[in-house]
PDB file of N, CA and C in Angstrom:
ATOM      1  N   UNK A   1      -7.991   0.131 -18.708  1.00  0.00           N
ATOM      2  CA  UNK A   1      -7.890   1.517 -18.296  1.00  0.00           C
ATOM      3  C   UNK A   1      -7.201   1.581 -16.927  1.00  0.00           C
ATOM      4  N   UNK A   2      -6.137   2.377 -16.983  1.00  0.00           N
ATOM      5  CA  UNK A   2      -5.613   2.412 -15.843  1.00  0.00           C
ATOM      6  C   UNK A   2      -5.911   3.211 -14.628  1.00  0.00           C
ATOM      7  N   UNK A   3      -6.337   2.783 -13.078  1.00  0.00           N
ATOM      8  CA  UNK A   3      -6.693   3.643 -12.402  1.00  0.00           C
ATOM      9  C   UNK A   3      -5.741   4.350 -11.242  1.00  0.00           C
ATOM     10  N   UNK A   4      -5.478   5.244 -11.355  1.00  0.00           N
ATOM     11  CA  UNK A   4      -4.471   5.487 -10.284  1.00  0.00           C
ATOM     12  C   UNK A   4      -4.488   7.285  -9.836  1.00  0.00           C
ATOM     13  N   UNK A   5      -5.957   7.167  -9.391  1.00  0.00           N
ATOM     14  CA  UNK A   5      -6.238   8.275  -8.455  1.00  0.00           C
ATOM     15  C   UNK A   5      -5.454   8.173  -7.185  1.00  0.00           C
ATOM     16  N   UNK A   6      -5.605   9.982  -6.613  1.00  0.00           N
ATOM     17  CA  UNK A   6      -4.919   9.553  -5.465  1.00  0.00           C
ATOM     18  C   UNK A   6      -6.075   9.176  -4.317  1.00  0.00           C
ATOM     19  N   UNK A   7      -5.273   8.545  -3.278  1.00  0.00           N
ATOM     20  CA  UNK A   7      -5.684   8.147  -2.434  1.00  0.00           C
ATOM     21  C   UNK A   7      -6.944   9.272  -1.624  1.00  0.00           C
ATOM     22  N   UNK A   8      -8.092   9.362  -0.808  1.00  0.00           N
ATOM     23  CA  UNK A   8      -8.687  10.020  -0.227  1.00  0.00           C
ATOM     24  C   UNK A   8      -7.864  10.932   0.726  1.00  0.00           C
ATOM     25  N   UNK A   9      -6.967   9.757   1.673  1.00  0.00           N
ATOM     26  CA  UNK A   9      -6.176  10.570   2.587  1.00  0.00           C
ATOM     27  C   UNK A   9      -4.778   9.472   2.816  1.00  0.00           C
ATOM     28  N   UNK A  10      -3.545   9.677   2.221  1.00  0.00           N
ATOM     29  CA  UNK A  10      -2.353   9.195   2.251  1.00  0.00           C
ATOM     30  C   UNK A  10      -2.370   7.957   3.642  1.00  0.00           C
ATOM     31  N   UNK A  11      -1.676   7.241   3.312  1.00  0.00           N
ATOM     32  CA  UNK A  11      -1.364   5.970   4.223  1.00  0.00           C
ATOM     33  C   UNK A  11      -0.184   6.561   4.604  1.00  0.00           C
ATOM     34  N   UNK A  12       0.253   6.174   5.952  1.00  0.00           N
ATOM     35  CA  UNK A  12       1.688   6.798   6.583  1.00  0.00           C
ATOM     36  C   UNK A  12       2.224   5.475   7.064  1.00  0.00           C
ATOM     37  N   UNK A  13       3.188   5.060   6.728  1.00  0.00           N
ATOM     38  CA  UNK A  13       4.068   4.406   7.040  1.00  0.00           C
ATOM     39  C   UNK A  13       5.707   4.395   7.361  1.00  0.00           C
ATOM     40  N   UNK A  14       5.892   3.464   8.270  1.00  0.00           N
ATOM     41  CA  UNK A  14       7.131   3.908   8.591  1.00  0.00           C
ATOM     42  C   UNK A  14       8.045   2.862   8.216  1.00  0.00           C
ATOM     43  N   UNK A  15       8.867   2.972   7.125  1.00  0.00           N
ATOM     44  CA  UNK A  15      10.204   2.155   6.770  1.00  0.00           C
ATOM     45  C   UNK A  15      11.397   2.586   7.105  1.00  0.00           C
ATOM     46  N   UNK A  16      12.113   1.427   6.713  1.00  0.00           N
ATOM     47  CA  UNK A  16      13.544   1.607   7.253  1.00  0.00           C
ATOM     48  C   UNK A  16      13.942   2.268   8.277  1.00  0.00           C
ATOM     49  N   UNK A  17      14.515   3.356   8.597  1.00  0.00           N
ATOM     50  CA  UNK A  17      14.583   3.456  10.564  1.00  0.00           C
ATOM     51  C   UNK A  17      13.703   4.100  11.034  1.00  0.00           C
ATOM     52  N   UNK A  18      13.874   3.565  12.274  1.00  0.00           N
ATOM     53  CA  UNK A  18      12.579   4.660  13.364  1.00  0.00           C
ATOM     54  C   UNK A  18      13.142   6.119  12.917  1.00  0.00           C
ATOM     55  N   UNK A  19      11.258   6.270  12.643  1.00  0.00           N
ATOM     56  CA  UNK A  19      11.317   8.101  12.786  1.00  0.00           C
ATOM     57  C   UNK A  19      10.868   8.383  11.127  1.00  0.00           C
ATOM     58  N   UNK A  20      11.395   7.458   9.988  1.00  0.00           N
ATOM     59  CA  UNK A  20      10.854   7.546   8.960  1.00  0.00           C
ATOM     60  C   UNK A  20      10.039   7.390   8.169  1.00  0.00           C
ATOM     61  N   UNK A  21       9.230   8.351   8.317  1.00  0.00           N
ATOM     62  CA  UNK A  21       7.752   8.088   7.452  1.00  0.00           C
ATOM     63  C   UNK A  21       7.811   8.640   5.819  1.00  0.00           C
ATOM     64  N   UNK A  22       6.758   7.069   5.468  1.00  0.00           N
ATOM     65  CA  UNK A  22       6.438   7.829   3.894  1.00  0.00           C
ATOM     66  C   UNK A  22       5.078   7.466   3.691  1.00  0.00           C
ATOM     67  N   UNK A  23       4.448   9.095   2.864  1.00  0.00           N
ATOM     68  CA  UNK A  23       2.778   9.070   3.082  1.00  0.00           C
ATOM     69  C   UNK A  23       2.442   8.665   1.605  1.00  0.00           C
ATOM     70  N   UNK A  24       1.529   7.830   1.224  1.00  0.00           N
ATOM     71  CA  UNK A  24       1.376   6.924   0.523  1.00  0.00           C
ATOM     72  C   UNK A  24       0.269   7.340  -0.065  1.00  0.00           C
ATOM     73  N   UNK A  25       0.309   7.949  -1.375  1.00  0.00           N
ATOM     74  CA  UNK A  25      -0.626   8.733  -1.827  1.00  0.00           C
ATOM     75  C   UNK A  25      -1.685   7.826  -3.373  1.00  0.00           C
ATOM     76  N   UNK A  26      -1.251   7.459  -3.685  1.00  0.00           N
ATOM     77  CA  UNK A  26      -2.070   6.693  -4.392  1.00  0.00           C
ATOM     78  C   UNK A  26      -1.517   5.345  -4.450  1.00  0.00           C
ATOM     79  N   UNK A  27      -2.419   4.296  -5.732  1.00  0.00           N
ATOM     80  CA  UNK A  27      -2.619   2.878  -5.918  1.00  0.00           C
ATOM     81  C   UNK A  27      -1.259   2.808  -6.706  1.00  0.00           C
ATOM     82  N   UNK A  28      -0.385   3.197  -7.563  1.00  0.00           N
ATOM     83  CA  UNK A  28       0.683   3.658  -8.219  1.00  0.00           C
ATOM     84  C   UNK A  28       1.839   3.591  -7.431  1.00  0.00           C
ATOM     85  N   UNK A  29       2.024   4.194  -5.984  1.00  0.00           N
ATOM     86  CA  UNK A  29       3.201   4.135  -5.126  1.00  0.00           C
ATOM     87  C   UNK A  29       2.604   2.999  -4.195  1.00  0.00           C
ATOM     88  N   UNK A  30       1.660   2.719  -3.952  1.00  0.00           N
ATOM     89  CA  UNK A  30       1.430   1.764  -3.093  1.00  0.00           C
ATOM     90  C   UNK A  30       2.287   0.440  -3.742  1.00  0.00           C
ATOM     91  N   UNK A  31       1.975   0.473  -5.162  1.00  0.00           N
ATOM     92  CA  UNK A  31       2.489  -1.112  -5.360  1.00  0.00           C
ATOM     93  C   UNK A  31       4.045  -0.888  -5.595  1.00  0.00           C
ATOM     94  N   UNK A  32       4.631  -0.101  -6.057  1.00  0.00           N
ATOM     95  CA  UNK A  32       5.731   0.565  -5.881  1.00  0.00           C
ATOM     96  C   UNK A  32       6.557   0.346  -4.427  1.00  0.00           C
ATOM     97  N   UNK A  33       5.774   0.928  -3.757  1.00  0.00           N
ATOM     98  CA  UNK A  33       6.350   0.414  -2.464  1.00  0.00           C
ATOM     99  C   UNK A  33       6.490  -0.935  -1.346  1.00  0.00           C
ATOM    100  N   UNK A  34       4.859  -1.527  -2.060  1.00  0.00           N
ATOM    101  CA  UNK A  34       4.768  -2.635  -1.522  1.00  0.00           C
ATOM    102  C   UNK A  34       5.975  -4.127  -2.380  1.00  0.00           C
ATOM    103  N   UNK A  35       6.543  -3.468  -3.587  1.00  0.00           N
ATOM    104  CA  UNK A  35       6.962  -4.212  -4.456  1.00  0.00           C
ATOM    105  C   UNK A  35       8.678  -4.633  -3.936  1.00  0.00           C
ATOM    106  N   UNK A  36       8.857  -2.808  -3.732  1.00  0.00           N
ATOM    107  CA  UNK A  36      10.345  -2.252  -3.120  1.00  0.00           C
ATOM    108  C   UNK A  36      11.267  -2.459  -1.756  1.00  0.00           C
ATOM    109  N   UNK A  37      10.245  -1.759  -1.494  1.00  0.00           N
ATOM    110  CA  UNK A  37      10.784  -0.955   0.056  1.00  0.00           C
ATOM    111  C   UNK A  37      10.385  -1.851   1.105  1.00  0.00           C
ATOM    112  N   UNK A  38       9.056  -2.542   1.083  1.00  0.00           N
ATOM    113  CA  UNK A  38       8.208  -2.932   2.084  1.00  0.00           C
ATOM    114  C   UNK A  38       9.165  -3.900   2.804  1.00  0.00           C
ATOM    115  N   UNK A  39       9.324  -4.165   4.475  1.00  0.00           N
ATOM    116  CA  UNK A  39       9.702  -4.929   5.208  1.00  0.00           C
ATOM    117  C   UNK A  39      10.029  -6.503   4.790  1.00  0.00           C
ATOM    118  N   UNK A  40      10.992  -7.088   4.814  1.00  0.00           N
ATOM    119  CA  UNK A  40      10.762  -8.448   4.795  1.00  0.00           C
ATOM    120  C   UNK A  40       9.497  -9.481   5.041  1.00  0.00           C
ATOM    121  N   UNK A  41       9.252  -9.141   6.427  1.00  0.00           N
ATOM    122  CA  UNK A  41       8.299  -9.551   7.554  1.00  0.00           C
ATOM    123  C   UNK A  41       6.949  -9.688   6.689  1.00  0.00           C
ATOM    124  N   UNK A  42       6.812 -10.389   5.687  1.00  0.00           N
ATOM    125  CA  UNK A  42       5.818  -9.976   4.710  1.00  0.00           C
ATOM    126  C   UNK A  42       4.428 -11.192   4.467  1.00  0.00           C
ATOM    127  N   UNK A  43       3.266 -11.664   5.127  1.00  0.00           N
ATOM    128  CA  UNK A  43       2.460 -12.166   5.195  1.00  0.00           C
ATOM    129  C   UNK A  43       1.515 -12.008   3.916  1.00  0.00           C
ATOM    130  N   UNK A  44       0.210 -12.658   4.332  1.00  0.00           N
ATOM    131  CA  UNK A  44      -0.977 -12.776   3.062  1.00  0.00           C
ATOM    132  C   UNK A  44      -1.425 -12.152   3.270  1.00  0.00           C
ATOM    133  N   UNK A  45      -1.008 -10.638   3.768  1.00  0.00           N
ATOM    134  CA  UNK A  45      -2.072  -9.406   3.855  1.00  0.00           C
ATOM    135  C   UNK A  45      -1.263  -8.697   2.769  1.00  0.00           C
ATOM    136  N   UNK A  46       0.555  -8.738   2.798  1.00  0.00           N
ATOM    137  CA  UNK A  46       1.558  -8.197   1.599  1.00  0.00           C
ATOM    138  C   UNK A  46       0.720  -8.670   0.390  1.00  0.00           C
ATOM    139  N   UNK A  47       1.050 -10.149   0.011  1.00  0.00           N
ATOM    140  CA  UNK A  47       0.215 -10.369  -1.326  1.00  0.00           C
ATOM    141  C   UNK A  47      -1.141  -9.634  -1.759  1.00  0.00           C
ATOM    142  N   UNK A  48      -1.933 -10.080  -0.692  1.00  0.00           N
ATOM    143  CA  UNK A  48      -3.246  -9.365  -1.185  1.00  0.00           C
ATOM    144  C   UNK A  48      -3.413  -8.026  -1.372  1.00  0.00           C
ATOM    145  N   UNK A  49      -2.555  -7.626  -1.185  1.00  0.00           N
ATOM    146  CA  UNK A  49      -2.465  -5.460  -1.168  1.00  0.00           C
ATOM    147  C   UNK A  49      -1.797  -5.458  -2.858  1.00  0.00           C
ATOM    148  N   UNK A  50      -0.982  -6.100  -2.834  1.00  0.00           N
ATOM    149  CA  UNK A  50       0.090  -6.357  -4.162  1.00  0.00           C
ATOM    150  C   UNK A  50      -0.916  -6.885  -5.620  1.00  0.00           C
ATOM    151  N   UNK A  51      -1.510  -7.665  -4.840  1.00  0.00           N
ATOM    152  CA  UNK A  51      -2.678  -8.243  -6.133  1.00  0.00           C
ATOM    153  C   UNK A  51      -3.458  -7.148  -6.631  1.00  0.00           C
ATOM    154  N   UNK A  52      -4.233  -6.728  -5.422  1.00  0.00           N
ATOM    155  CA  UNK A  52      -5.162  -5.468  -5.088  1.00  0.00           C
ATOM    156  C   UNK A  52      -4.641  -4.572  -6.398  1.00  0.00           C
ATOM    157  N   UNK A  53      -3.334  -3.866  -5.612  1.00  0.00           N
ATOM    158  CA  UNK A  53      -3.019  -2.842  -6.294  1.00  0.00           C
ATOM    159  C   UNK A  53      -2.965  -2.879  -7.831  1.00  0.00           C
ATOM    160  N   UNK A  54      -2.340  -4.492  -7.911  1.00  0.00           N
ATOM    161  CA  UNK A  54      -2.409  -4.321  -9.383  1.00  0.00           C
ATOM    162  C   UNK A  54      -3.813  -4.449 -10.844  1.00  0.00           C
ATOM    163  N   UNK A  55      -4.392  -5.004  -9.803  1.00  0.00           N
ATOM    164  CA  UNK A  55      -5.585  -4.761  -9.933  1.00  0.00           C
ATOM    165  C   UNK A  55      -6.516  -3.671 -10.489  1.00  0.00           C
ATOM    166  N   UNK A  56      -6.226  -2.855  -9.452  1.00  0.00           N
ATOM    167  CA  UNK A  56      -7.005  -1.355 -10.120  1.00  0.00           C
ATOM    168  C   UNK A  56      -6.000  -0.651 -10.589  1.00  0.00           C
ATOM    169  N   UNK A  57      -4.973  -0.500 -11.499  1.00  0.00           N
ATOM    170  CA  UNK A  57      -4.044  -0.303 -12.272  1.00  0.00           C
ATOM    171  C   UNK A  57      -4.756  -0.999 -13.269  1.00  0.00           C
ATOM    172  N   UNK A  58      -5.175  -2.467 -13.307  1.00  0.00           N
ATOM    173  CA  UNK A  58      -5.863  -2.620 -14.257  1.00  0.00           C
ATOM    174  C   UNK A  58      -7.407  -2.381 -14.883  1.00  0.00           C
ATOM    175  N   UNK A  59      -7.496  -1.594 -13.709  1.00  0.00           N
ATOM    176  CA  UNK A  59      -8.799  -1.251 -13.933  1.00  0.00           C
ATOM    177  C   UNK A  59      -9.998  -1.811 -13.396  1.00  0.00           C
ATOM    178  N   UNK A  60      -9.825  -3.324 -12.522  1.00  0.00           N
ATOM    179  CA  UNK A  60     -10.567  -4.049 -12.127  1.00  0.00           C
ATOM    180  C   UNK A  60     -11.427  -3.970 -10.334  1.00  0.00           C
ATOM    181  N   UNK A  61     -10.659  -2.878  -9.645  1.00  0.00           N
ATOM    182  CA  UNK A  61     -10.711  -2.900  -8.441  1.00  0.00           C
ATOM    183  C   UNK A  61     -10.688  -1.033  -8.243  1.00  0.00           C
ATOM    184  N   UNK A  62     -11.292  -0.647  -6.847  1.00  0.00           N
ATOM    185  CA  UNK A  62     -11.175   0.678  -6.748  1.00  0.00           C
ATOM    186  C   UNK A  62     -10.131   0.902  -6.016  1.00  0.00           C
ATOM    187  N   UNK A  63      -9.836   2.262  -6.424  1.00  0.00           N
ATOM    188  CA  UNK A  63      -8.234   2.949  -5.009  1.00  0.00           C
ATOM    189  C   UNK A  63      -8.949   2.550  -4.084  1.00  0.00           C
ATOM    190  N   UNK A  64     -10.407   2.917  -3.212  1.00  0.00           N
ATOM    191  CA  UNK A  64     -10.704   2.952  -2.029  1.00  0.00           C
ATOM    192  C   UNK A  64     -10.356   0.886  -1.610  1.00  0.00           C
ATOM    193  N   UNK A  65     -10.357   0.144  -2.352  1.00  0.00           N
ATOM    194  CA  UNK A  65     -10.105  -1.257  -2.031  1.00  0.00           C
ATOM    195  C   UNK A  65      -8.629  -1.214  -1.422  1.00  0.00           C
ATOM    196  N   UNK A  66      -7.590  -0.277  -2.864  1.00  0.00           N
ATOM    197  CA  UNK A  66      -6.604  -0.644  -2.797  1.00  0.00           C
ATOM    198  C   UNK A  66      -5.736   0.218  -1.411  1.00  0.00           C
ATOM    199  N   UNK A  67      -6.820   0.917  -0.814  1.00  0.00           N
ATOM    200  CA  UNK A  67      -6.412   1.762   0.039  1.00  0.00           C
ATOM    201  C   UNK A  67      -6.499   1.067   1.622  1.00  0.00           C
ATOM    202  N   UNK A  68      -7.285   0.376   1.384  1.00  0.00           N
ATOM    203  CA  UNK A  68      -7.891  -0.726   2.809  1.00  0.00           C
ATOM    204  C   UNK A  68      -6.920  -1.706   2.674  1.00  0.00           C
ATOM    205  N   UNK A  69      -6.252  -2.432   1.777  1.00  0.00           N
ATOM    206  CA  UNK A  69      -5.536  -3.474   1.245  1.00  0.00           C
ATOM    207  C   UNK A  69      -3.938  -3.187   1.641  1.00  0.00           C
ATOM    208  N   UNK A  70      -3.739  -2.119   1.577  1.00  0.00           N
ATOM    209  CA  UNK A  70      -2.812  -1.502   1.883  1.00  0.00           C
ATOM    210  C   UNK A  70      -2.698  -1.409   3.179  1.00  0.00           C
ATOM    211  N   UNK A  71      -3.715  -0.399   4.091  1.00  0.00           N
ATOM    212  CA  UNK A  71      -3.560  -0.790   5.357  1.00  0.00           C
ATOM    213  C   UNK A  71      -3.767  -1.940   6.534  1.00  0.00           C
ATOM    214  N   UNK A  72      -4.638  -2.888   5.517  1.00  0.00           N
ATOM    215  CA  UNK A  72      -4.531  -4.179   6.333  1.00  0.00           C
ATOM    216  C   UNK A  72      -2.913  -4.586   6.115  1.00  0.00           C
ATOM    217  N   UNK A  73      -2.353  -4.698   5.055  1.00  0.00           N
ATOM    218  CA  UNK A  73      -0.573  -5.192   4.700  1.00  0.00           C
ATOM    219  C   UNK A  73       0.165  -4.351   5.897  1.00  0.00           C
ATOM    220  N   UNK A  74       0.169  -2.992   5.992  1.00  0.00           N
ATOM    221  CA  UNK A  74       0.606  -2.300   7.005  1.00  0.00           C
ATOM    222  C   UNK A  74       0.673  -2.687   8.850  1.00  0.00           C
ATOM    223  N   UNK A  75      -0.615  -3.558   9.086  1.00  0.00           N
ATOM    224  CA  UNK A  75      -0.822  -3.355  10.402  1.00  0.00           C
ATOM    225  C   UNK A  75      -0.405  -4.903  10.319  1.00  0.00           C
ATOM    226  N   UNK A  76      -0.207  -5.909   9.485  1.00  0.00           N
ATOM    227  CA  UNK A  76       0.678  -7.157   9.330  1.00  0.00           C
ATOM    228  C   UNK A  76       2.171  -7.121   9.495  1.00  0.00           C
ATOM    229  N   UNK A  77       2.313  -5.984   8.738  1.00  0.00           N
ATOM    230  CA  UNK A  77       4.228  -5.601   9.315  1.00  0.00           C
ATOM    231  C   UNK A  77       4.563  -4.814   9.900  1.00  0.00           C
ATOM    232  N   UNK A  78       3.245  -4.295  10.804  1.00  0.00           N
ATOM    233  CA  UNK A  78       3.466  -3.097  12.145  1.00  0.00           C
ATOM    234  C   UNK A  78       4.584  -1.844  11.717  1.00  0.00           C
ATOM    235  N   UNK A  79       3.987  -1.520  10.412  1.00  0.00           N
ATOM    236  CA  UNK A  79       4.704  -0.309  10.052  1.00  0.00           C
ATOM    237  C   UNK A  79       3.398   0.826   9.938  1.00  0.00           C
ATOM    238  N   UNK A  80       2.183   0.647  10.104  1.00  0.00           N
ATOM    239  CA  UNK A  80       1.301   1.666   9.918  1.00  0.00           C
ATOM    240  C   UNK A  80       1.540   2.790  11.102  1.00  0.00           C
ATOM    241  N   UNK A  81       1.655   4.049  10.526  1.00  0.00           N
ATOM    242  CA  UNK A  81       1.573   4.778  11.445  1.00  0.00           C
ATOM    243  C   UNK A  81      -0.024   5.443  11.719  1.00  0.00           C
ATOM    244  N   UNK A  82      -0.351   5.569  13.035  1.00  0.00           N
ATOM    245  CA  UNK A  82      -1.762   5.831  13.202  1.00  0.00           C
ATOM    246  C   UNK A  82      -1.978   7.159  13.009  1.00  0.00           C
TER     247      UNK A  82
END
């Protein structure tokens, strides 16, 4: 069963040039983005958000995991906006 509620409250991140934010609304664009877009600069906080996500897509994990997973990956490639 696939889960892909939205997020409680969007993740904001900033890719590609200063000034550009994108708010990150569910487990669905998260891996989407973490798959895509996301920075080179990419550590074992990237994987584990990527696993995460796919995860509760499969049904195995909650958005609220995949939502923490996400912003730990974020503050690894200093794109989280606060």
């Amino acid at each position: 069963m696939m889960d892909n509620k939205p997020f409680e409250t969007p993740v904001v991140v900033e890719l590609g040039h200063v000034g550009k934010y994108r708010h990150i609304r569910s487990t669905q664009e998260a891996a989407e983005c973490l798959m895509t877009v996301w920075p080179l600069n990419r550590g074992p906080r990237h994987r584990d958000a990527l696993d995460t996500c796919l995860k509760v897509l499969e049904g195995y994990r909650s958005t609220a995991e995949a939502r923490r997973a996400l912003i730990e990956a974020a503050k690894e490639s200093e794109v989280l906006v606060p």
